[in-house]
PDB file of N, CA and C in Angstrom:
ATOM      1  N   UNK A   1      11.474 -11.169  10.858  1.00  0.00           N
ATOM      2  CA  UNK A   1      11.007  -9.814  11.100  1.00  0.00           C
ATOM      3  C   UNK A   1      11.691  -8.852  10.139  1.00  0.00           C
ATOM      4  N   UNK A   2      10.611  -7.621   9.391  1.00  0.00           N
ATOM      5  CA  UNK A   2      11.443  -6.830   8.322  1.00  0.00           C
ATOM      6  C   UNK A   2      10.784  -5.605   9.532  1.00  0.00           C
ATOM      7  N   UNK A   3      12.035  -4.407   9.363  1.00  0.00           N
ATOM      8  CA  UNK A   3      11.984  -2.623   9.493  1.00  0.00           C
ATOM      9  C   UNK A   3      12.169  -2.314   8.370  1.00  0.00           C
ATOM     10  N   UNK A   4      10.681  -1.690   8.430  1.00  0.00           N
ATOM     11  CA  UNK A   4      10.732  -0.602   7.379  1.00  0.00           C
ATOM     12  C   UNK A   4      10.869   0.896   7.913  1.00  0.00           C
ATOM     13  N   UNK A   5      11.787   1.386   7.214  1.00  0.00           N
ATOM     14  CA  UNK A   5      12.034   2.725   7.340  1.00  0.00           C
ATOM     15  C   UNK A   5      11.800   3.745   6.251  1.00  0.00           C
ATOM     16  N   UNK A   6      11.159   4.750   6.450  1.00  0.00           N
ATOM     17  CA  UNK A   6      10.824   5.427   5.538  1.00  0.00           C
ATOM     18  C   UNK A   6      10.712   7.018   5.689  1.00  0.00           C
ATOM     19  N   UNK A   7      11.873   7.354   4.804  1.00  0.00           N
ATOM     20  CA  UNK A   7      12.203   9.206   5.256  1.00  0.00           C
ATOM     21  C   UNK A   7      10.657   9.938   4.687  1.00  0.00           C
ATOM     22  N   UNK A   8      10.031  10.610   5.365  1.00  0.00           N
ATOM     23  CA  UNK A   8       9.386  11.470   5.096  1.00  0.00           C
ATOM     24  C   UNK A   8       9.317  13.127   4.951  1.00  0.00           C
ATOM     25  N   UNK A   9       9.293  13.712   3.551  1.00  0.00           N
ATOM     26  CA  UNK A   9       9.523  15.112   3.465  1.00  0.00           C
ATOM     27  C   UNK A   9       7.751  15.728   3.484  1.00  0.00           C
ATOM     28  N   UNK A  10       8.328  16.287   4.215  1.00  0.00           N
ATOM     29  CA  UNK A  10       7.058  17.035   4.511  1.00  0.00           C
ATOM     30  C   UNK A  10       6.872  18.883   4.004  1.00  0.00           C
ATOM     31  N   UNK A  11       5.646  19.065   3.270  1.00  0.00           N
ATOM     32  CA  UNK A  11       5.803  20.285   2.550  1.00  0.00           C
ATOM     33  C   UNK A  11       5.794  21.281   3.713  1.00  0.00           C
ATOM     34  N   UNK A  12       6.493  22.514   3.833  1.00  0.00           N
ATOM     35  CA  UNK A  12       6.842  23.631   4.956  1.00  0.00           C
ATOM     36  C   UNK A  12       6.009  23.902   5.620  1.00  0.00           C
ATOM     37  N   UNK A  13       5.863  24.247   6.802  1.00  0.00           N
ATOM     38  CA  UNK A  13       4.451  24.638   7.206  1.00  0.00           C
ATOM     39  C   UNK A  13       3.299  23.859   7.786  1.00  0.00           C
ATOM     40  N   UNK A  14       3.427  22.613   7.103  1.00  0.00           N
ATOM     41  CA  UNK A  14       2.355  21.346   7.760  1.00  0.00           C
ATOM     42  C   UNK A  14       2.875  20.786   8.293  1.00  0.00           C
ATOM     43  N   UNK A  15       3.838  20.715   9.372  1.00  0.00           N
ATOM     44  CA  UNK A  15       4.224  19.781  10.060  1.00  0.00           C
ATOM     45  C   UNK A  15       3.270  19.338  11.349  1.00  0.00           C
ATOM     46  N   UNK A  16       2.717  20.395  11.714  1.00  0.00           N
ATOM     47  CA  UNK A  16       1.783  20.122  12.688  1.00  0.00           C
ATOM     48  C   UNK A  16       0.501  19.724  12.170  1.00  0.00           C
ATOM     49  N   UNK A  17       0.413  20.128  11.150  1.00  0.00           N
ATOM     50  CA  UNK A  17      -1.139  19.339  10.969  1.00  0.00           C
ATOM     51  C   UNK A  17      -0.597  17.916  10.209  1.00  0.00           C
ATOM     52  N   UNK A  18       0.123  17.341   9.630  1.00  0.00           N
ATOM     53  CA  UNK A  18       1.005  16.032   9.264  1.00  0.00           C
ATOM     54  C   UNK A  18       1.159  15.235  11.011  1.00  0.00           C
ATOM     55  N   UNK A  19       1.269  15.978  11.494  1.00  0.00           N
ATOM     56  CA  UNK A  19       1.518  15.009  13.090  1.00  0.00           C
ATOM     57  C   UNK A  19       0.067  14.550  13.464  1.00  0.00           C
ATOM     58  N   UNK A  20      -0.575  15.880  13.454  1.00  0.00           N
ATOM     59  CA  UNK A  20      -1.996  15.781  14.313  1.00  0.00           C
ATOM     60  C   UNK A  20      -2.827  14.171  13.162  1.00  0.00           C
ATOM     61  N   UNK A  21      -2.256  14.601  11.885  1.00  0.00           N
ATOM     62  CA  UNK A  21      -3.088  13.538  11.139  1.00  0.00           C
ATOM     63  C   UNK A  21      -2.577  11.926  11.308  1.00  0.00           C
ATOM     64  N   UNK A  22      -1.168  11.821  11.366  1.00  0.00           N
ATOM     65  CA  UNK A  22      -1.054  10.659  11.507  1.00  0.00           C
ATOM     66  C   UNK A  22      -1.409  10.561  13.222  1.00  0.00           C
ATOM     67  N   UNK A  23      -1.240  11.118  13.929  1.00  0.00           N
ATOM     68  CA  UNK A  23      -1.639  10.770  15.326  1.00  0.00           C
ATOM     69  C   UNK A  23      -3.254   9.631  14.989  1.00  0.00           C
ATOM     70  N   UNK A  24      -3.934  10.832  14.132  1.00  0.00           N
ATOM     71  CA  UNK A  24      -5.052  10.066  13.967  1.00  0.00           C
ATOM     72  C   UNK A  24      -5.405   8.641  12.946  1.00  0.00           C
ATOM     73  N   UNK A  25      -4.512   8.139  12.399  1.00  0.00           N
ATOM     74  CA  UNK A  25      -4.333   7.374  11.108  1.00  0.00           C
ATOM     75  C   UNK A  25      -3.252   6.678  12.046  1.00  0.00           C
ATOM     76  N   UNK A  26      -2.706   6.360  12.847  1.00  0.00           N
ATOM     77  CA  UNK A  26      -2.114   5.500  13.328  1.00  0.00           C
ATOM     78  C   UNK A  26      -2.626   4.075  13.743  1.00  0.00           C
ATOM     79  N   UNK A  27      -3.383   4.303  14.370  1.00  0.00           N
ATOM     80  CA  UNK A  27      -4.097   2.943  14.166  1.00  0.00           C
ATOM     81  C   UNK A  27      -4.313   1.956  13.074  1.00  0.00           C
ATOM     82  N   UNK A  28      -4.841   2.840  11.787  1.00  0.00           N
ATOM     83  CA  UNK A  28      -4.561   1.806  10.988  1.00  0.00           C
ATOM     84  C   UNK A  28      -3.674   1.227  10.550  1.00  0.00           C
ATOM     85  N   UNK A  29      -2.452   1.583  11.019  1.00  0.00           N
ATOM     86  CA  UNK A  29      -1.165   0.973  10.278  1.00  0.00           C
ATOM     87  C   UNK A  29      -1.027  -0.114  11.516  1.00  0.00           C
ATOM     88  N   UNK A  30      -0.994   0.861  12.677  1.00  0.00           N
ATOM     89  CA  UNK A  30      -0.560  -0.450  14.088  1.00  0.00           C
ATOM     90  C   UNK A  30      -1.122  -1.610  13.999  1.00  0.00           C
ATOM     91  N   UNK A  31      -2.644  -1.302  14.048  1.00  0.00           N
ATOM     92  CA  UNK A  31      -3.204  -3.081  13.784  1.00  0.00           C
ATOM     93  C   UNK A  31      -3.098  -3.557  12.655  1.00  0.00           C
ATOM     94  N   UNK A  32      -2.793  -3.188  11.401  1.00  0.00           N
ATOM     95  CA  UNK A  32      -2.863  -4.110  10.663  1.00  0.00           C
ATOM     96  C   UNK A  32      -2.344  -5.267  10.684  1.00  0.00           C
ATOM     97  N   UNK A  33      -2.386  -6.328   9.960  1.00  0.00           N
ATOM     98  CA  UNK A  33      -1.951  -7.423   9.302  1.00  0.00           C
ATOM     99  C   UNK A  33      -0.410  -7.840   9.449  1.00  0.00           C
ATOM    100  N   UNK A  34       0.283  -8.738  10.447  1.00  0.00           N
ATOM    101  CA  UNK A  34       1.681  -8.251  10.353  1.00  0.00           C
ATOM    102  C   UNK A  34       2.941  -6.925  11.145  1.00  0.00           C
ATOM    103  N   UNK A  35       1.914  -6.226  11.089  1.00  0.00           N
ATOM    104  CA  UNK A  35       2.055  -4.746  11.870  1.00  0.00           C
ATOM    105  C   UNK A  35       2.755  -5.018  13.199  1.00  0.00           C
ATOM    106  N   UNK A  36       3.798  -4.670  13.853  1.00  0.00           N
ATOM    107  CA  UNK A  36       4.706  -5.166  15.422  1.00  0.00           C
ATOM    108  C   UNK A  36       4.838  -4.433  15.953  1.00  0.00           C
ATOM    109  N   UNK A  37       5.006  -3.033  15.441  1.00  0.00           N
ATOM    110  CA  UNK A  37       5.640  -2.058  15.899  1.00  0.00           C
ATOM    111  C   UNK A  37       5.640  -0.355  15.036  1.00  0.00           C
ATOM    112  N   UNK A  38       5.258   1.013  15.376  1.00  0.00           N
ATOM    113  CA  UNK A  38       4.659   1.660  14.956  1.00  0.00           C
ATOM    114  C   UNK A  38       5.944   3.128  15.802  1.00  0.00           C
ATOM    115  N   UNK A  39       6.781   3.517  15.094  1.00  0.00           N
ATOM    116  CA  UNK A  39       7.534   4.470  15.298  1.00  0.00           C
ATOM    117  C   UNK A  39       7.701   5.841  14.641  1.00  0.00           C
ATOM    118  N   UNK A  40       7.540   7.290  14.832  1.00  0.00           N
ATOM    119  CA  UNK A  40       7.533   8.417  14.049  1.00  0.00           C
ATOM    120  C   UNK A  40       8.544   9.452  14.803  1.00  0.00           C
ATOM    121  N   UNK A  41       9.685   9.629  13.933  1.00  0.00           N
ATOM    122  CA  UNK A  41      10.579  10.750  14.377  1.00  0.00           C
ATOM    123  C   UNK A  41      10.659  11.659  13.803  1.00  0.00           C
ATOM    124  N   UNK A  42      10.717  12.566  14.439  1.00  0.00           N
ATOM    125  CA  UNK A  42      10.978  14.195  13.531  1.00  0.00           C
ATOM    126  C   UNK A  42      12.579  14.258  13.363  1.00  0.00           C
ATOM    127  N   UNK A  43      12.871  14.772  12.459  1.00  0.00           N
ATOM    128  CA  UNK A  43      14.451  14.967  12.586  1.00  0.00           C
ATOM    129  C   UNK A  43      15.093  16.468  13.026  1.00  0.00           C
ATOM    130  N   UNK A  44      15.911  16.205  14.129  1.00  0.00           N
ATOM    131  CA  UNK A  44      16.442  17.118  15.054  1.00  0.00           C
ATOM    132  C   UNK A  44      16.978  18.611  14.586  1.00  0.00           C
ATOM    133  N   UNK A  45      17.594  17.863  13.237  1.00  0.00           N
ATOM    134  CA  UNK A  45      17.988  18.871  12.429  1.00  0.00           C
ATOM    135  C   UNK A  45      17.272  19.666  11.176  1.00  0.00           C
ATOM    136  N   UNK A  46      16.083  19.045  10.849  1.00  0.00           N
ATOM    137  CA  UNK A  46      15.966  19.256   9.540  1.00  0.00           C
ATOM    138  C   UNK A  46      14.019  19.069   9.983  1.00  0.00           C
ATOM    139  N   UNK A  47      13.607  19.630  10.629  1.00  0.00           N
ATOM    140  CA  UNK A  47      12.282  19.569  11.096  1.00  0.00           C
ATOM    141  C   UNK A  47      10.925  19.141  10.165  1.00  0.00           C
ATOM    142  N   UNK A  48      11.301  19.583   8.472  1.00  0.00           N
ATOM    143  CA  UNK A  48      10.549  18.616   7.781  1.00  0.00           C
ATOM    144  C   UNK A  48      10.519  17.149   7.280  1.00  0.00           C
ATOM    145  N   UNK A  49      11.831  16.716   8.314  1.00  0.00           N
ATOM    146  CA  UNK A  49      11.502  15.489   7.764  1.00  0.00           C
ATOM    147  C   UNK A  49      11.657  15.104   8.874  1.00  0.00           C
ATOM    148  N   UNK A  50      10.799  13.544   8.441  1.00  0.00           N
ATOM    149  CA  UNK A  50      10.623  12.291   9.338  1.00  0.00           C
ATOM    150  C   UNK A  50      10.965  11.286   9.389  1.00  0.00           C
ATOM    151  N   UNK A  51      11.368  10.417   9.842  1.00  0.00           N
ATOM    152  CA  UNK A  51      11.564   8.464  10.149  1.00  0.00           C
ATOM    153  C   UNK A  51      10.658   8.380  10.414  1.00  0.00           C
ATOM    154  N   UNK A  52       9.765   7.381   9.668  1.00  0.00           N
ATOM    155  CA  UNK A  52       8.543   6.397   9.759  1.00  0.00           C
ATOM    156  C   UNK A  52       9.325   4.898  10.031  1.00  0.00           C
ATOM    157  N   UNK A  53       9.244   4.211  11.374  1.00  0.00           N
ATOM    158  CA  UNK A  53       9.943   3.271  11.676  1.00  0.00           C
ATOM    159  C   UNK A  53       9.099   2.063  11.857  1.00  0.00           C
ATOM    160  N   UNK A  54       8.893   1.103  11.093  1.00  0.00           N
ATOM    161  CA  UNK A  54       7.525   0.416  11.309  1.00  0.00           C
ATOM    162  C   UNK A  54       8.042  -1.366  11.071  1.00  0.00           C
ATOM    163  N   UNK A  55       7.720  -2.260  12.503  1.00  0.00           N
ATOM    164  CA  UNK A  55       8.042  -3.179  11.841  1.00  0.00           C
ATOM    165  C   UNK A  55       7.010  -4.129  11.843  1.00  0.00           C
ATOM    166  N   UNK A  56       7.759  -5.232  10.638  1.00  0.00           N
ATOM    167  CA  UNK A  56       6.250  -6.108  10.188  1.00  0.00           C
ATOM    168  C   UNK A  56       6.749  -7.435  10.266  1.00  0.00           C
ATOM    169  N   UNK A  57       6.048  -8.372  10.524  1.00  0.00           N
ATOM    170  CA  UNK A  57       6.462 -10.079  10.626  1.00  0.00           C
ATOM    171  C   UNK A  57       6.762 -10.478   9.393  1.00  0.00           C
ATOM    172  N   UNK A  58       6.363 -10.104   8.279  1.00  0.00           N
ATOM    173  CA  UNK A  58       7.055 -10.382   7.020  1.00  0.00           C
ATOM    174  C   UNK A  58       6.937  -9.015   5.909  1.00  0.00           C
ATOM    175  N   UNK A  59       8.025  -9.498   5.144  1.00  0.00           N
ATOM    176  CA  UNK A  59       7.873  -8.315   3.791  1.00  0.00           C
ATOM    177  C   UNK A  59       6.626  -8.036   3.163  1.00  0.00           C
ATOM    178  N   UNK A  60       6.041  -8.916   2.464  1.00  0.00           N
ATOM    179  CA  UNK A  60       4.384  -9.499   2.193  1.00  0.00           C
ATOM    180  C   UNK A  60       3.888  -8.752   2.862  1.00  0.00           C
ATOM    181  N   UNK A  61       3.614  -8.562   4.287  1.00  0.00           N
ATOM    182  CA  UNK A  61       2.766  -8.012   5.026  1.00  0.00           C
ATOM    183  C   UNK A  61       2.688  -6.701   4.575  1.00  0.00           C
ATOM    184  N   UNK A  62       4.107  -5.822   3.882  1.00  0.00           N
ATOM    185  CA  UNK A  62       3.995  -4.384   4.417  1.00  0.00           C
ATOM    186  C   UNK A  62       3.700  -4.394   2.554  1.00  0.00           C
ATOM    187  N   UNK A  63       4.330  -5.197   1.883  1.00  0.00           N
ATOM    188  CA  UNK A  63       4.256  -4.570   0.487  1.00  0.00           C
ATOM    189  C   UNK A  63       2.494  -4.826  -0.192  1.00  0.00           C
ATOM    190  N   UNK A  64       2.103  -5.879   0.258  1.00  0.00           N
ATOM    191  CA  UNK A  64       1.111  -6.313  -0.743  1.00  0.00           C
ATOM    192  C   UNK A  64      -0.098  -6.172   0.470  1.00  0.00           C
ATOM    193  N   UNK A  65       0.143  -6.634   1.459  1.00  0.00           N
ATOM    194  CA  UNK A  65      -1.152  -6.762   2.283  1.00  0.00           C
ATOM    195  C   UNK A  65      -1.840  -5.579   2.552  1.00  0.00           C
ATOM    196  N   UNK A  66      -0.846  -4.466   2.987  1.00  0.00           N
ATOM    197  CA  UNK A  66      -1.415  -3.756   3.915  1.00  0.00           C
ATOM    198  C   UNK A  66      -1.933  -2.371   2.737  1.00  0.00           C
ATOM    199  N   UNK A  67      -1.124  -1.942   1.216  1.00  0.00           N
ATOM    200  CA  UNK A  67      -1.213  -1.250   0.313  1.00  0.00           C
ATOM    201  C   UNK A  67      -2.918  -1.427   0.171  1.00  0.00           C
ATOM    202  N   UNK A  68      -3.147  -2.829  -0.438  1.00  0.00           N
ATOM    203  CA  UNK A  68      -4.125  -2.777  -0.995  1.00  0.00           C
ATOM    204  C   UNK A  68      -5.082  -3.626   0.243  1.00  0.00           C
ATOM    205  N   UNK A  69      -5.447  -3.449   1.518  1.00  0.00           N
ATOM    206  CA  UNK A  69      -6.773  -3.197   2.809  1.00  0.00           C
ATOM    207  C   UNK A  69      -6.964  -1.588   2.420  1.00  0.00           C
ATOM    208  N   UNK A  70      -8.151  -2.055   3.026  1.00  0.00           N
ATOM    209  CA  UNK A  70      -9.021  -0.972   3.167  1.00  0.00           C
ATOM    210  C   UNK A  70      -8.609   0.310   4.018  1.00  0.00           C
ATOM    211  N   UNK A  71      -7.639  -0.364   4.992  1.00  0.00           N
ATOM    212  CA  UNK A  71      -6.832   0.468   5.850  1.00  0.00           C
ATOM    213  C   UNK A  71      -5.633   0.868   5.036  1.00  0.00           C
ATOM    214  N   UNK A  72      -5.046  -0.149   4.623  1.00  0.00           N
ATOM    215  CA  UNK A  72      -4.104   0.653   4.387  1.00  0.00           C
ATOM    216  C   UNK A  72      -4.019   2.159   3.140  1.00  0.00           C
ATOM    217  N   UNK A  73      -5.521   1.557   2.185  1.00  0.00           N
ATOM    218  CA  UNK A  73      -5.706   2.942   1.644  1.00  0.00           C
ATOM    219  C   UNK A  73      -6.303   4.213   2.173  1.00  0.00           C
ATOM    220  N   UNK A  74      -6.782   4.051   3.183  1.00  0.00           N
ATOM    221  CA  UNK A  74      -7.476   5.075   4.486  1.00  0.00           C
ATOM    222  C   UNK A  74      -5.877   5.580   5.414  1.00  0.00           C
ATOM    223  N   UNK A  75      -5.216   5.432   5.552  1.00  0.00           N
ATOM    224  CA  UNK A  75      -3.782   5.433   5.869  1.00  0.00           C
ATOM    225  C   UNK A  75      -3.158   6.304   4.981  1.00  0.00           C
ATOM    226  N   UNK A  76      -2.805   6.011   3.790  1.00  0.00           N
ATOM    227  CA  UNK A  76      -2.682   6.856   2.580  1.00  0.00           C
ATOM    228  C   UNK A  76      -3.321   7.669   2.501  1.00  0.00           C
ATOM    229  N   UNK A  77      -4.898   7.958   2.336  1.00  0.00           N
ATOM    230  CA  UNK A  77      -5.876   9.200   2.411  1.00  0.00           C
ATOM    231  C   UNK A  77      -5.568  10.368   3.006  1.00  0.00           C
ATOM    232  N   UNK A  78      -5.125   9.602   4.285  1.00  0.00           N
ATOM    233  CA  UNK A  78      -4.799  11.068   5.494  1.00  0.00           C
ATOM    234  C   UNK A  78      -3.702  11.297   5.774  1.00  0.00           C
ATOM    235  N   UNK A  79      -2.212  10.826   5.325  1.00  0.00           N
ATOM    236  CA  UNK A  79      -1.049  11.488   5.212  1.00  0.00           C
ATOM    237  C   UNK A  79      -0.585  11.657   4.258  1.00  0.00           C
ATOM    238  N   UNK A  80      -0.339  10.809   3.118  1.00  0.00           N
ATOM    239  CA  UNK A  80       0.217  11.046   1.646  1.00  0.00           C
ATOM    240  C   UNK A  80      -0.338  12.625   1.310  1.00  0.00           C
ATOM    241  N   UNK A  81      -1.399  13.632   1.724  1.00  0.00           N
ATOM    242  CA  UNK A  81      -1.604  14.901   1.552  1.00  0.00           C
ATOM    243  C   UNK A  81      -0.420  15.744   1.748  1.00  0.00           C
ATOM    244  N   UNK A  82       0.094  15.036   2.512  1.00  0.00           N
ATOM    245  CA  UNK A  82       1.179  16.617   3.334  1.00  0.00           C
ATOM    246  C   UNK A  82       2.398  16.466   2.894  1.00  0.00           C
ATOM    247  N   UNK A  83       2.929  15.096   1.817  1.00  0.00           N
ATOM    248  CA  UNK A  83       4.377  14.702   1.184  1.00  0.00           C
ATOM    249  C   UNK A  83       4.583  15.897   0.568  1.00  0.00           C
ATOM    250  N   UNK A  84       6.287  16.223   0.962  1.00  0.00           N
ATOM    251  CA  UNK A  84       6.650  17.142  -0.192  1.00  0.00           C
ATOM    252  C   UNK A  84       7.489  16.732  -1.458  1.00  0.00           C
ATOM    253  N   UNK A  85       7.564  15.597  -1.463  1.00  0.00           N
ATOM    254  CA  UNK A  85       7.808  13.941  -2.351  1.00  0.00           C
ATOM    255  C   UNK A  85       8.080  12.953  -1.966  1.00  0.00           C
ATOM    256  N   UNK A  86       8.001  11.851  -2.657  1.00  0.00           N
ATOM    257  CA  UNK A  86       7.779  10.738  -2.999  1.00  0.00           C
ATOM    258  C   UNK A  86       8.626  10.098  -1.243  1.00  0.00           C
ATOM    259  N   UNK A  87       7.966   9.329  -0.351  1.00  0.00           N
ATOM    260  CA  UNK A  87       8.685   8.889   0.762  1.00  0.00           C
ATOM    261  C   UNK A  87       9.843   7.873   0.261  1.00  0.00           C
ATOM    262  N   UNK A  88      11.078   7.863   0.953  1.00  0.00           N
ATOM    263  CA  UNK A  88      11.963   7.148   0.564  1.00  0.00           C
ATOM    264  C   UNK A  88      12.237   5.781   1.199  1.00  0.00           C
ATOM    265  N   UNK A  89      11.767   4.688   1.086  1.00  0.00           N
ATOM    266  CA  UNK A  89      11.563   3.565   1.595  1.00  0.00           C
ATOM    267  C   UNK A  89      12.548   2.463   1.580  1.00  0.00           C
ATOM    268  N   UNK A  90      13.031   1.726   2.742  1.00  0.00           N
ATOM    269  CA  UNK A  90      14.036   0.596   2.561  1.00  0.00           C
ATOM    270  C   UNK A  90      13.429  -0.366   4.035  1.00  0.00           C
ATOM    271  N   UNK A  91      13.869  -1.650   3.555  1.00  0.00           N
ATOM    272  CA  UNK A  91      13.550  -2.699   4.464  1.00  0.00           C
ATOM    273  C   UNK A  91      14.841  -3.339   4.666  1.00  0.00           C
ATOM    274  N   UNK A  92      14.990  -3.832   6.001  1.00  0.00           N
ATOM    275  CA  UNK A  92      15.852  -4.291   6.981  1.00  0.00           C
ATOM    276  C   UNK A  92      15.659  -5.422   7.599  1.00  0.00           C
ATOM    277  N   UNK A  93      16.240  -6.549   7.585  1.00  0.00           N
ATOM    278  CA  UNK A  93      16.208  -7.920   7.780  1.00  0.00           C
ATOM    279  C   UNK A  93      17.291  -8.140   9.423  1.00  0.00           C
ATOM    280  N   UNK A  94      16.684  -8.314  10.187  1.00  0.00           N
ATOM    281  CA  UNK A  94      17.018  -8.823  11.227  1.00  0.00           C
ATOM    282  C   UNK A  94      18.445  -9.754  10.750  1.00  0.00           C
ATOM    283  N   UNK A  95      20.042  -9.890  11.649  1.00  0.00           N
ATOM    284  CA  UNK A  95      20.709 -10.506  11.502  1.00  0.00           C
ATOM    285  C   UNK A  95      21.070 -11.267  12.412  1.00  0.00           C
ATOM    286  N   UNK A  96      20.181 -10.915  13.264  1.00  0.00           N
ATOM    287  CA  UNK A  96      19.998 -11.699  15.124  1.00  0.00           C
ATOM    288  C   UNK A  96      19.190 -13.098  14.994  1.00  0.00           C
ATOM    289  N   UNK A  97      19.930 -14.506  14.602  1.00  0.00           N
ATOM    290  CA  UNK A  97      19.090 -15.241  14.173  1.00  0.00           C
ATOM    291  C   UNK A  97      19.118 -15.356  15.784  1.00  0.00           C
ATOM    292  N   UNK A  98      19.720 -15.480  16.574  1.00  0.00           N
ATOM    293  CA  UNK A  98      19.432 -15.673  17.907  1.00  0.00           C
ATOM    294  C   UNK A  98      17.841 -15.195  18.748  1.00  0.00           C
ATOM    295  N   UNK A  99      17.350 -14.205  18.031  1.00  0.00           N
ATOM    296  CA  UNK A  99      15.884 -13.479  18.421  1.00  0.00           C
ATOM    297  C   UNK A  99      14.900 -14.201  17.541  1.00  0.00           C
ATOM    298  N   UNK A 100      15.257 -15.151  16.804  1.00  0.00           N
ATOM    299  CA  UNK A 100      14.400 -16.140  15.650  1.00  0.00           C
ATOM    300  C   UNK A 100      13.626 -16.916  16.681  1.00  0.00           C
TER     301      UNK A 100
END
């Protein structure tokens, strides 16, 4: 199992329409391919940005599979609008072989 985490800056002002959109674009990420788990935090302090917390049964799944579906570019369509740059992305490898 990989977490991907991914800070999201969001340009001033759209935060509510950035929510309302992924509210609606969530689905395509949840079901996809691999897809386990589907998490979005606002940060407490700093209200334009976000944790996108998403986990996937393999790396593959999130880098190559899901980029280039049909979803996952319909996914992109309706939030990549509201970045106020580039999302900052890292993956996380389970060290719990015990949950294997």
């Amino acid at each position: 199992m990989v977490v991907e985490q991914a800070y999201l800056r969001i340009a001033g002002g759209r935060e509510s329409d950035f929510e309302e959109a992924f509210r609606a674009a969530r689905p395509l990420l949840a079901q996809a391919r691999g897809c386990t788990s589907v998490e979005l935090f606002r940060d407490a302090e700093n209200p334009s940005t976000y944790l996108l917390r998403v986990g996937w049964e393999r790396l593959e799944d999130h880098l190559v599979g899901f980029p280039a579906s049909d979803a996952g570019k319909q996914f992109a369509e309706q939030v990549a609008g509201f970045f106020a740059g580039a999302p900052e992305v890292r993956h996380f490898e389970s060290t719990d072989r015990s949950a294997a």
